[in-house]
Protein backbone atom coordinates (compact mmCIF):
# COMPACT_ATOMS: atom_id res chain seq x y z
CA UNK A 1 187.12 15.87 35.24
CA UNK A 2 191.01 15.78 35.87
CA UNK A 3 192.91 18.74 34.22
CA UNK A 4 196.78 19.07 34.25
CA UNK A 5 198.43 21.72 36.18
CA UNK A 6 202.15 23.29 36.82
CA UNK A 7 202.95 25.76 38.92
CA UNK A 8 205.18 28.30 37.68
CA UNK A 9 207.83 27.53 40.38
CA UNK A 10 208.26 23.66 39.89
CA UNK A 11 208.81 21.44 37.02
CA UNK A 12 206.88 18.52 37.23
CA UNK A 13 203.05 19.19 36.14
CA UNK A 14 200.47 17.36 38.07
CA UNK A 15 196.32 16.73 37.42
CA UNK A 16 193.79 17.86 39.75
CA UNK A 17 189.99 18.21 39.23
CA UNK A 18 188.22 21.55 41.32
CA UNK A 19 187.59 19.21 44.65
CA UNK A 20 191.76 18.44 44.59
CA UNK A 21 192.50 22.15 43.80
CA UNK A 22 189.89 23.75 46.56
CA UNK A 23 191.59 21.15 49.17
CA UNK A 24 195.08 22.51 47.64
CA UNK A 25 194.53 26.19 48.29
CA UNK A 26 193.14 25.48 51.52
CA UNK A 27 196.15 23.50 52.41
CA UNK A 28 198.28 26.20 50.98
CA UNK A 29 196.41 28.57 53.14
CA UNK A 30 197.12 26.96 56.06
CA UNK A 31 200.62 26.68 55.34
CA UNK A 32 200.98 30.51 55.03
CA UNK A 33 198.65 30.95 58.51
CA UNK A 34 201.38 28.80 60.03
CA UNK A 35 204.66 31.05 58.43
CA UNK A 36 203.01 33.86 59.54
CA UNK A 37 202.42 33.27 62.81
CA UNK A 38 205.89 31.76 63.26
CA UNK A 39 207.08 35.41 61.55
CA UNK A 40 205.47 36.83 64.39
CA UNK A 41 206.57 34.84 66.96
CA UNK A 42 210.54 35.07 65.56
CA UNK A 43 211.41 37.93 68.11
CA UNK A 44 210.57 36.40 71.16
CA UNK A 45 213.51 34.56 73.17
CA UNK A 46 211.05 31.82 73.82
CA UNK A 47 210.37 31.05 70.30
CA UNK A 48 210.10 26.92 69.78
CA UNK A 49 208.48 25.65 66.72
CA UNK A 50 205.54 23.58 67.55
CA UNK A 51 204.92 20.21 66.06
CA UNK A 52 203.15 21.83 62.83
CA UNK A 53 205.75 20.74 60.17
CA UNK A 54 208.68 22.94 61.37
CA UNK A 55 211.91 22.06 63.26
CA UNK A 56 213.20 23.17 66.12
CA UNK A 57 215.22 25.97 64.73
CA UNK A 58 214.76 29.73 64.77
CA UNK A 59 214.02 30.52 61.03
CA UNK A 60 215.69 33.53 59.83
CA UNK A 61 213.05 36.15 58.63
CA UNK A 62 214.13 36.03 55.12
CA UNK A 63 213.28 32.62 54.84
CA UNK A 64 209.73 33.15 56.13
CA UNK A 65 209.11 36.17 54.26
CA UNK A 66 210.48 33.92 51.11
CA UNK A 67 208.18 31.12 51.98
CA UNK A 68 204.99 33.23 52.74
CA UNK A 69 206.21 34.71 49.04
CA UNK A 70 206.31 31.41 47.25
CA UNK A 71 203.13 30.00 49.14
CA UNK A 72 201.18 33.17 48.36
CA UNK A 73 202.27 33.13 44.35
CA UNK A 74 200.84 28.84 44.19
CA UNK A 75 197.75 30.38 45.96
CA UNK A 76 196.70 32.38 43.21
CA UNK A 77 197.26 30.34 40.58
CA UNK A 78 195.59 27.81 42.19
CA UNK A 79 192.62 30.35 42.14
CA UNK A 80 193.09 31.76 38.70
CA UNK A 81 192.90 27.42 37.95
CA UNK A 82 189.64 27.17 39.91
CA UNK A 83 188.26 30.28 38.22
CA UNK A 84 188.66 28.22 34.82
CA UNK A 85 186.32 25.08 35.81
């Protein structure tokens, strides 16, 4: 069963069932793995982003932290959701 969703950061509601939401999270999970090992990686001259979604820039480390923030807030309200079904 399909439920409809919104994260507190976007407009645009969306409907997931628990399968869509798990794969979600872990997707969301992944995303902050891959800030925060491009956060650690930021002070070393040799510092390319690899082919996992980011560009060839140097991201400044506000912008990660900022990310990592925003990814980590949609990861727990995906789990508060998932603690509902």
């Amino acid at each position: 069963m399909k439920k409809t969703f919104k994260f507190d950061s976007e407009t645009l509601p969306f409907e997931a069932d628990l399968d869509m939401l798990k794969s979600k999270l872990a997707e969301i999970q992944q995303l902050i793995n891959s800030y925060q090992e491009v956060e650690s990686d930021l002070d070393s001259p040799e510092y390319v982003a690899r082919g996992n979604g980011f560009c060839d820039a140097k991201y400044s480390e506000d912008f990660i932290e900022g990310r990592i923030a925003d990814l980590t807030a949609k990861a727990e309200q995906i789990r508060t959701w998932i603690d509902t079904f």
